[in-house]
Protein backbone atom coordinates (compact mmCIF):
# COMPACT_ATOMS: atom_id res chain seq x y z
CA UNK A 1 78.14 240.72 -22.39
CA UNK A 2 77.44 240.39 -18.33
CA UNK A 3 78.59 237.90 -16.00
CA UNK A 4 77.87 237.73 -12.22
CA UNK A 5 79.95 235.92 -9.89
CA UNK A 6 78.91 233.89 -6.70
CA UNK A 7 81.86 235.02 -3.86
CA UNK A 8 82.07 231.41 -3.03
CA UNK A 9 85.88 230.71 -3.95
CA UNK A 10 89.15 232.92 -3.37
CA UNK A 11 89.07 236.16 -5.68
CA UNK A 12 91.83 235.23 -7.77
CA UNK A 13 89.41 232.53 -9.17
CA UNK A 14 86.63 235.27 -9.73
CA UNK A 15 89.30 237.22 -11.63
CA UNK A 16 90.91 234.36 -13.43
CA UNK A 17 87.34 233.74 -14.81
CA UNK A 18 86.80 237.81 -15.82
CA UNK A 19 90.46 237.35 -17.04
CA UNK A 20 89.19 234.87 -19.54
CA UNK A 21 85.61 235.72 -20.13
CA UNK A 22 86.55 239.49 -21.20
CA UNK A 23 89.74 238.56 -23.05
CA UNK A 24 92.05 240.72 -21.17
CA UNK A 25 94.48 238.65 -21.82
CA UNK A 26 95.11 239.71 -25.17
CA UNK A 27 95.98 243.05 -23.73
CA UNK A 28 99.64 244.16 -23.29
CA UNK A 29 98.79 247.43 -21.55
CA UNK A 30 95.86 248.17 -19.27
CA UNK A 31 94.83 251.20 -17.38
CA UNK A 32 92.61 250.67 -13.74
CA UNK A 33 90.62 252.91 -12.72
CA UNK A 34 89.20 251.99 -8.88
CA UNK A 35 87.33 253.89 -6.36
CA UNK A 36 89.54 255.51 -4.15
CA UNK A 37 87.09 258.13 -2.58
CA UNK A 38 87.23 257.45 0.83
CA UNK A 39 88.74 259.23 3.36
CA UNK A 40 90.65 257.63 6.32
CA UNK A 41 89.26 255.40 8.71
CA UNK A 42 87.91 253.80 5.17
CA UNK A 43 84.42 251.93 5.73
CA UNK A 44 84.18 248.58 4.44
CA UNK A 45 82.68 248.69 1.18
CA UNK A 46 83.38 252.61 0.77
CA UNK A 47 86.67 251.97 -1.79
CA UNK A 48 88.23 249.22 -3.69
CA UNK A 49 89.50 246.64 -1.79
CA UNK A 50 93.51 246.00 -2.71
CA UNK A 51 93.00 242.61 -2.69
CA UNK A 52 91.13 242.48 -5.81
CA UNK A 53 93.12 244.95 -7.47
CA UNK A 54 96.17 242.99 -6.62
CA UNK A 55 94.45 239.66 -7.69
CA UNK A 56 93.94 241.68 -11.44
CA UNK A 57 97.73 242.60 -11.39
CA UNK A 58 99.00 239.65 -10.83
CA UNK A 59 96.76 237.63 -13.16
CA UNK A 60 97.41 239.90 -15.94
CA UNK A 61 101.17 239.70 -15.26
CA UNK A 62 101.26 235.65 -14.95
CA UNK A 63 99.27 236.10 -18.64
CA UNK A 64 102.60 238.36 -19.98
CA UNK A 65 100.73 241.77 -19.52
CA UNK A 66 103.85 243.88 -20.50
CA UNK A 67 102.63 246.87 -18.32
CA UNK A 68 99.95 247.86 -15.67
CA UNK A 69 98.64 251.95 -14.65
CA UNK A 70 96.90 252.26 -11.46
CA UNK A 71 95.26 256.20 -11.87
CA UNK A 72 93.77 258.43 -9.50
CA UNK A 73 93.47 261.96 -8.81
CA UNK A 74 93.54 263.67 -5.20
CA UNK A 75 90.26 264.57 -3.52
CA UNK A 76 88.92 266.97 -4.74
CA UNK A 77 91.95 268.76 -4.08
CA UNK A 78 90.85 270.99 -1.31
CA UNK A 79 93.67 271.57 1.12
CA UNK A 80 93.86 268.87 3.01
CA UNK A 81 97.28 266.98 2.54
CA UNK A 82 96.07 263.81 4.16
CA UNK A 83 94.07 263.21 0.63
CA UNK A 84 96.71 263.79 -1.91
CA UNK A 85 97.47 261.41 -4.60
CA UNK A 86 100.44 259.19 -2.33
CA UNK A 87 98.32 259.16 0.75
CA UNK A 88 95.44 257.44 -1.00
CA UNK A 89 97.80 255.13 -2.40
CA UNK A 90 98.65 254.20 1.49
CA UNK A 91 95.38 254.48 2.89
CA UNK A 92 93.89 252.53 0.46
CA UNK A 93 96.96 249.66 0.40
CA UNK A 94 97.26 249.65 -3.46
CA UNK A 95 101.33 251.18 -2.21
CA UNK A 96 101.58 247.34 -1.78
CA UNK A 97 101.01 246.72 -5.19
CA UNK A 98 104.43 248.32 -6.30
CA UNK A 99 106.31 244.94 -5.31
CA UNK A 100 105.59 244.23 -9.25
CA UNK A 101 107.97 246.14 -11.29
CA UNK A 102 105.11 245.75 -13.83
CA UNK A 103 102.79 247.84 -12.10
CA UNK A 104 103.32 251.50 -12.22
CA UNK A 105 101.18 254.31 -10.30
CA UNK A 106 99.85 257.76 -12.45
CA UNK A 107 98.63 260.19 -10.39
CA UNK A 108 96.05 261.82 -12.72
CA UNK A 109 95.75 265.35 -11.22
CA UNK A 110 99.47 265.42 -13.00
CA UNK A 111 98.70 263.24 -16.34
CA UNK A 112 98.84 264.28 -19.87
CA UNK A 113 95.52 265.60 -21.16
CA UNK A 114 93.08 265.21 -24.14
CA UNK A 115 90.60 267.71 -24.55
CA UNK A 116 86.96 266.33 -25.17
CA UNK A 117 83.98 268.19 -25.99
CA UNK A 118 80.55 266.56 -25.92
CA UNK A 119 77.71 268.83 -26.51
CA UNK A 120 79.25 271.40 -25.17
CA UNK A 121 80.69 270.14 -22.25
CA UNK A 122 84.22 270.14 -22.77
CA UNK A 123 86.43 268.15 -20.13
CA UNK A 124 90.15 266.41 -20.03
CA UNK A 125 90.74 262.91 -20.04
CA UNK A 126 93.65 260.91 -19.25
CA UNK A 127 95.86 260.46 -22.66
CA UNK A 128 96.32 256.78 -21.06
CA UNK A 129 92.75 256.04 -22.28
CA UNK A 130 94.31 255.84 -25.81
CA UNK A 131 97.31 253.79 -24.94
CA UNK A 132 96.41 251.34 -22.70
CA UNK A 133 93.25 249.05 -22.50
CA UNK A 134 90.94 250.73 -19.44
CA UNK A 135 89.48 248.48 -16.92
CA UNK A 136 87.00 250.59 -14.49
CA UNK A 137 86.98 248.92 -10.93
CA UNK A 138 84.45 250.16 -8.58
CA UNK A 139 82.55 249.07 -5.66
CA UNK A 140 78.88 248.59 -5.20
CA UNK A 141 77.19 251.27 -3.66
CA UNK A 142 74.24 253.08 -2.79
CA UNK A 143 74.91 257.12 -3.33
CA UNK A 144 72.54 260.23 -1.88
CA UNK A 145 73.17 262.28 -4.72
CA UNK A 146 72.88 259.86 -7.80
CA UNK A 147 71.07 257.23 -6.10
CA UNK A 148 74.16 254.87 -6.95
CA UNK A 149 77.59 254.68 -7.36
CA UNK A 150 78.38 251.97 -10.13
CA UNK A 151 80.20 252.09 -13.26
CA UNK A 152 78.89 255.30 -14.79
CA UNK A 153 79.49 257.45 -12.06
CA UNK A 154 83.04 255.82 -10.93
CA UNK A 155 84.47 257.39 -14.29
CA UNK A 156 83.98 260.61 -12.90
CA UNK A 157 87.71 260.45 -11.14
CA UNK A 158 89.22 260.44 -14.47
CA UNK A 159 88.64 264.15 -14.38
CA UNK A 160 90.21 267.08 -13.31
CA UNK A 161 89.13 268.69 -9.90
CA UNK A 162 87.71 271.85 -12.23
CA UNK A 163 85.58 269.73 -14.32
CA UNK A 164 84.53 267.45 -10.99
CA UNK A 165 83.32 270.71 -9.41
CA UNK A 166 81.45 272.03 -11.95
CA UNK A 167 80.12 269.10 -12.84
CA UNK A 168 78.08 269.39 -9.41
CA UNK A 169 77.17 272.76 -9.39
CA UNK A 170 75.88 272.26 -13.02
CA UNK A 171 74.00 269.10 -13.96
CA UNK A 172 76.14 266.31 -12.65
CA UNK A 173 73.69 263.51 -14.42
CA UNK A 174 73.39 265.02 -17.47
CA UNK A 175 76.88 265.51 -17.37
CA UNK A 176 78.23 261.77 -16.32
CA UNK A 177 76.24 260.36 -19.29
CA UNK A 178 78.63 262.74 -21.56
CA UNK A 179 81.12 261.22 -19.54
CA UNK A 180 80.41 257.94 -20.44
CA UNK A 181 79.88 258.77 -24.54
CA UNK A 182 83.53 260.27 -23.97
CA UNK A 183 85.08 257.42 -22.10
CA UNK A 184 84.66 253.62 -22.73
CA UNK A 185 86.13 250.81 -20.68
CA UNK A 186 87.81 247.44 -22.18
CA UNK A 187 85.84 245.75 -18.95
CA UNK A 188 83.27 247.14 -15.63
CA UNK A 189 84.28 245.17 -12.69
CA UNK A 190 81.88 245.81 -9.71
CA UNK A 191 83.15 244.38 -6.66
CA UNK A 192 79.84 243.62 -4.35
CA UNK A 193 81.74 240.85 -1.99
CA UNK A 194 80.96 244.02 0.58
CA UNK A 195 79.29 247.21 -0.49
CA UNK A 196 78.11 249.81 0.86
CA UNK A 197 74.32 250.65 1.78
CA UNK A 198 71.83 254.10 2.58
CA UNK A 199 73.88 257.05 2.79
CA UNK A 200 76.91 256.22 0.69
CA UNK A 201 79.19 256.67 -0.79
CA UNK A 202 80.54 258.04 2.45
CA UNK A 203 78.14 257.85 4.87
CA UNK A 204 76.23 254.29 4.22
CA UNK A 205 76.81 251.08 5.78
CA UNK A 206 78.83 247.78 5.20
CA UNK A 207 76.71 245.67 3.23
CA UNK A 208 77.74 241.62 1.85
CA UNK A 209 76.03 240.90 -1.04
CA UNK A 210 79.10 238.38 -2.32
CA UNK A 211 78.70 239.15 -5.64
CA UNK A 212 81.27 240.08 -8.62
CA UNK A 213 80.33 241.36 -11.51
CA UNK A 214 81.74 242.04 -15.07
CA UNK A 215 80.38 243.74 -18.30
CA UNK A 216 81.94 245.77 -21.39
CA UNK A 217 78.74 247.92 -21.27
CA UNK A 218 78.40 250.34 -18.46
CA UNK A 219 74.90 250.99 -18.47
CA UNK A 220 74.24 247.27 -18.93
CA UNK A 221 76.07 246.39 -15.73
CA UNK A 222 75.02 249.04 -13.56
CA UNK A 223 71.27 248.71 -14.51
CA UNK A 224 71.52 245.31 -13.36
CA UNK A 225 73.16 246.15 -10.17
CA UNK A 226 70.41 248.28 -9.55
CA UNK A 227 68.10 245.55 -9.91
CA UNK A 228 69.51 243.35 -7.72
CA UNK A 229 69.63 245.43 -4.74
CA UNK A 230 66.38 246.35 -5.10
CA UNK A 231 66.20 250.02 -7.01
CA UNK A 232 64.83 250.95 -9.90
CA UNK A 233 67.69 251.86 -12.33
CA UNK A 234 65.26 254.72 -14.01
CA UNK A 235 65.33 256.54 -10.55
CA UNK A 236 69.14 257.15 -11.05
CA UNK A 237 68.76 259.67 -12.81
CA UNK A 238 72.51 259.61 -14.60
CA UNK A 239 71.84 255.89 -15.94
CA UNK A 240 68.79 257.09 -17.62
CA UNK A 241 70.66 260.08 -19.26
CA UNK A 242 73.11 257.17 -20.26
CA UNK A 243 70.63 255.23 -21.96
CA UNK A 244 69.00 258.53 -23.39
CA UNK A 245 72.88 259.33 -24.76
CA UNK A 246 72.71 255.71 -26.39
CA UNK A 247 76.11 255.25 -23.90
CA UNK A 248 74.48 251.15 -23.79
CA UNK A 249 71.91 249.65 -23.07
CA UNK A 250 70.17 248.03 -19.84
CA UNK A 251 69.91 244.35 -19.37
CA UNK A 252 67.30 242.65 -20.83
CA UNK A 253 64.55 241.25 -18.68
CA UNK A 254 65.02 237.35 -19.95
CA UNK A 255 68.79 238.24 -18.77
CA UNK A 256 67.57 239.73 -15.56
CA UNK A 257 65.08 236.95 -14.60
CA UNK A 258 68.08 234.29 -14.93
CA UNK A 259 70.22 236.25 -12.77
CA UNK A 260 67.61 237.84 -10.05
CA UNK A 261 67.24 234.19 -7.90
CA UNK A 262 70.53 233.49 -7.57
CA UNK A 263 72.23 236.62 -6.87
CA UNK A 264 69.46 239.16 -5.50
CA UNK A 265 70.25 241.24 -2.13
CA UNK A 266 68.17 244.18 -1.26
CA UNK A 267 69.98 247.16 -0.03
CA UNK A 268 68.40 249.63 1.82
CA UNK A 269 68.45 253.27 -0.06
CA UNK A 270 69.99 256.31 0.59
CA UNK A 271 67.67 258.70 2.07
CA UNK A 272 67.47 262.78 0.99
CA UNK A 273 68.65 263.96 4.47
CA UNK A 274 70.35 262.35 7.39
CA UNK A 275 69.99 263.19 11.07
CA UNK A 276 73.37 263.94 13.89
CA UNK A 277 72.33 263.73 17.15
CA UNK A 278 68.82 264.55 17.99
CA UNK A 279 67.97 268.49 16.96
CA UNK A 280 70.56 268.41 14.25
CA UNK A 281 69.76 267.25 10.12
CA UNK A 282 72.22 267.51 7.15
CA UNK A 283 70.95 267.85 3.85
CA UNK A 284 73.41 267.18 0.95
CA UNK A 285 71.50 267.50 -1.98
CA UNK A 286 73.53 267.17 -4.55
CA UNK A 287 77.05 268.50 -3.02
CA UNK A 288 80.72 267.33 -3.56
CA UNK A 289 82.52 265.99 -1.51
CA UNK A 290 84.27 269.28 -1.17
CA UNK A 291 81.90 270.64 1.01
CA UNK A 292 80.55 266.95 2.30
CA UNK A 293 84.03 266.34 3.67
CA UNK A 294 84.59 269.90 5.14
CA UNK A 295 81.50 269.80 7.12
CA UNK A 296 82.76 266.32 8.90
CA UNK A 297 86.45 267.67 9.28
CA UNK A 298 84.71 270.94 10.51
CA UNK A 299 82.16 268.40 12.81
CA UNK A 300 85.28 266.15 14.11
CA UNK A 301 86.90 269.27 15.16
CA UNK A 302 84.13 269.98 17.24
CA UNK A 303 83.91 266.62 18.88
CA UNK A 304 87.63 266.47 19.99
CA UNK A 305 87.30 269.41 22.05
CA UNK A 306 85.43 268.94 24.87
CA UNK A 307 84.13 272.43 25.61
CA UNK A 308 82.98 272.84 21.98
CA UNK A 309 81.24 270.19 22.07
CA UNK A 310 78.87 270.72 25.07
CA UNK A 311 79.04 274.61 23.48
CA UNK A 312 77.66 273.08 20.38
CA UNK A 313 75.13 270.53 21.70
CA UNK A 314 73.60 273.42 23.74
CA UNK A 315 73.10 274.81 20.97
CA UNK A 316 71.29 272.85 19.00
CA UNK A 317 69.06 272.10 21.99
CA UNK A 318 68.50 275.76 22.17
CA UNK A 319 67.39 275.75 18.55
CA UNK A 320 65.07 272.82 19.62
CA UNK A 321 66.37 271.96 15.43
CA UNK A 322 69.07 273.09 13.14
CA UNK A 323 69.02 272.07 9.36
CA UNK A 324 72.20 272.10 7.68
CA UNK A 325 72.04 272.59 3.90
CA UNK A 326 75.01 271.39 1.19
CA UNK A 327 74.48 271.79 -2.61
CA UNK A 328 72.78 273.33 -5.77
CA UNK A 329 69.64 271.98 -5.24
CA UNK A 330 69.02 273.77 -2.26
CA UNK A 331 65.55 274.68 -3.20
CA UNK A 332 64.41 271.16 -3.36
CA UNK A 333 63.49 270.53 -0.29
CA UNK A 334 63.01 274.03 1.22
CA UNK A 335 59.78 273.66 3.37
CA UNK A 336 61.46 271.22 5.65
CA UNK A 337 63.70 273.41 6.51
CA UNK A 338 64.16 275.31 10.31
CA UNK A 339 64.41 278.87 10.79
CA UNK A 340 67.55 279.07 11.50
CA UNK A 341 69.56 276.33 8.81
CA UNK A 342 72.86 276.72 8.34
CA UNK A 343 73.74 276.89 4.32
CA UNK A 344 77.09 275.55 3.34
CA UNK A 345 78.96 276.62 0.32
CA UNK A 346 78.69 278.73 -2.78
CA UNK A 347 75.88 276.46 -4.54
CA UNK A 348 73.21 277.43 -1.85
CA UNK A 349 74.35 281.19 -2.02
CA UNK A 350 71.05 282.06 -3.88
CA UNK A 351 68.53 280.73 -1.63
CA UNK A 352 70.56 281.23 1.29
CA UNK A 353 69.60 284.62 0.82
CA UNK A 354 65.91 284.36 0.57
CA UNK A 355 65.73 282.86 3.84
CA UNK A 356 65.07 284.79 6.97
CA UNK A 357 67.08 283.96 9.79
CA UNK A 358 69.79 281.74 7.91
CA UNK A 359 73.58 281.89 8.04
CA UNK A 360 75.57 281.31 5.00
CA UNK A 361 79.05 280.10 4.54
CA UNK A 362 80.88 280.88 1.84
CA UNK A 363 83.48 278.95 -0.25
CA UNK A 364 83.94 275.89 -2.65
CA UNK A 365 84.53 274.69 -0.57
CA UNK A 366 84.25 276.83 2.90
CA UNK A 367 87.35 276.48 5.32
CA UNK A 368 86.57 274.60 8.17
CA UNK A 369 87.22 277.21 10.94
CA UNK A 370 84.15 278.95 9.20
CA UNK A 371 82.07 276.54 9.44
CA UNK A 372 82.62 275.36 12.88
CA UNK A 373 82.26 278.96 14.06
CA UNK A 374 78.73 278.55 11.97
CA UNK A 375 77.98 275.48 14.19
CA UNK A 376 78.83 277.24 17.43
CA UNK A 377 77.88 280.81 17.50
C-alpha cells in the first residue's frame, strides 16, 4: 500500500492520516529511524525536519503508544566531535523531543547487535528491529552517488561505521538491496514538504515539492518518488538491485498515472562532478562521507585564513585546472581528468598511481591537515 499526501494542512494532520492508514496505532513500541546526515549549518531539506518527527511522537503517544526509540549512529565516526551521537541530537532539534517521558533516544553506534548474513555479506543490526515496530523517516532527495536518497538507502544508518565503510569501497548498491532483504520497516515515511535537489545529499539545493508520502514497501515508495521528480527509478542503480533481490516491488503504472498529475515536481539531478570556483572540479564518485566531509572541513579551513586562501586560489590559477578525485570508482571517469588531480583517500590508491603527475592522500578517511597541504603546495 502507497499513499501521497498534498502539504496543504498542518503536519500533524498528514501524520494523523499515516497514523491511521498504516495502523500504527496498534503498535505499543516503535523504533524511528530519520535522516540525520547532515552536518551543521543543516540545508533545508538535507535531514529530517523535528517537526515531523515530533508530530509522529506525539500522535503515537495521544494513541497510548507505551514507548518510542529515536536511533542514530555518529557520522561516520571520523574524529570530529561536533558529529557524535548527542550533537546530532542538538543540531538536528530532535533533543526537544525528550519533553515526552515516552520518548527515549538509542544511540546506535552503542546498541545491542544481531548478526545478519545475506549472501555473504554479513552486517549488525539494531536488536530494536525485533522489539519494537520500525518506522524509517527520511527526506526526499536527490544523491550523486546512488542517484537518490529514499527509503532504501536511508536504512543504511542502522549500521555500524565498519559495515558503512565497506559498504562504499565494495559495492554499495548491491549491498543496500541486502540491506533491505535484512531489514523491513512497519511504515516508509518520505517527507518531500522540502527536499533536496542536484548534488545531494549534502551538496544539493532546497527544493518544495509539498508532498508526504507513506508505504510498507520500500521499493514501492521510492520507485514512485523517483517518478515524480522526474528520474527513472532503473537508473538508481540500488532500487534495481532491490527489485532484482525481490526486496518489493515498484508501483504499478495504473497507480502511477493516478498519482503523477496531482503530485509531480521535477527535480533537477545530481550531476557526476561539481565545480569550486573557476579552475577547480570535485569528483565524488562513489565516496563516503568520510572523505566527502574531510575535503570541506579541509576546504573551510582554507577559506578562514586569509593568506591560504589567496595561496590556494593562485594556485589553482597556476594550474589553469585542478581535478579533485574521491572514491572507488576512480577509473570511471579518468579521461576528464587534469594532469595534475589531486586523489583523496584509500579507494583511489590504485589509479592514483597510474597517473603521472598526481598527488595522493592517504587515509579512510585522510586527516584534514593532509589534505589542505595537498590543496596548497
Amino acid at each position: 500500500m502507497i499513499r501521497v499526501y498534498k502539504n496543504n494542512s498542518s503536519i500533524k494532520f498528514i501524520i494523523e492520516n499515516i497514523y491511521e492508514d498504516f495502523a500504527i496505532r496498534k503498535q505499543k513500541n516503535i523504533f524511528i529511524k530519520p535522516n540525520l546526515g547532515g552536518r551543521y549549518p543543516i540545508i533545508e531539506g538535507e535531514n529530517t525536519a523535528s517537526d515531523i518527527v515530533g508530530a509522529l511522537c506525539e500522535i503515537c503517544i495521544e494513541g497510548g503508544c507505551e514507548e518510542i526509540v529515536l536511533g542514530h549512529g555518529a557520522l561516520l565516526n571520523f574524529g570530529n566531535n561536533r558529529y557524535d551521537f548527542k550533537t546530532l541530537l542538538k543540531h538536528s532539534q530532535m533533543i526537544k523531543l525528550e519533553k515526552y517521558k515516552k520518548v527515549k533516544f538509542l544511540d546506535l553506534d552503542n546498541s545491542n547487535r544481531v548478526k545478519i548474513n545475506i549472501k555473504g555479506f554479513e552486517m549488525s543490526l539494531p536488536e530494536i528491529l525485533t522489539s519494537h515496530a520500525y518506522v524509517n523517516l527520511c527526506c526526499l532527495k536527490t544523491h550523486m552517488e546512488t542517484t537518490v536518497s529514499l527509503a532504501i538507502k536511508n536504512q543504511m544508518g542502522l549500521l555500524l561505521a565498519k559495515d558503512r565503510m565497506l559498504m562504499h569501497r565494495t559495492d554499495l548498491s548491491r549491498y543496500l538491496a541486502y540491506l533491505g532483504m535484512a531489514a523491513k520497516p512497519f511504515v516508509n515515511i518520505i517527507d518531500g514538504r522540502i527536499g533536496m535537489e542536484g548534488n545531494g545529499p549534502h551538496h544539493g539545493k532546497p527544493k518544495r515539492a509539498d508532498i508526504v508520502m507513506a508505504g510498507n514497501n520500500m521499493v514501492e515508495i521510492d520507485s514512485l518518488a523517483c517518478l515524480l521528480i522526474g528520474i527513472d527509478y532503473n537508473s538508481a542503480t540500488h532500487i534495481k538491485n532491490a527489485i532484482e533481490e525481490k526486496v518489493g516491488s515498484p508501483v504499478k503504472n495504473e497507480d502511477f498515472d493516478n498519482i503523477f498529475k496531482k503530485f509531480s515536481t521535477k527535480f533537477e539531478q545530481p550531476s557526476v562532478a561539481f565545480e569550486k570556483y573557476r579552475f577547480l572540479t570535485v569528483w565524488p564518485n562513489s565516496a563516503c562521507s568520510g572523505c566527502i566531509f574531510s575535503l570541506s572541513d579541509s576546504h573551510k579551513k582554507i577559506k578562514r585564513n586569509p593568506i591560504k586562501l589567496l595561496k590556494f586560489i593562485k594556485k589553482l590559477i597556476k594550474a589553469n585546472r585542478i581535478d579533485i578525485v574521491l572514491g572507488k570508482d576512480a577509473e570511471r571517469y579518468a579521461s576528464k581528468y587534469s594532469d595534475e588531480a589531486i586523489f583523496i583517500g584509500n579507494c583511489t590508491k590504485d589509479f592514483a598511481g597510474a597517473k603521472k603527475g598526481s598527488v595522493f592522500v592517504p587515509g579512510c578517511p585522510p586527516e584534514i591537515e593532509n589534505i589542505m597541504r595537498a590543496l596548497l603546495e
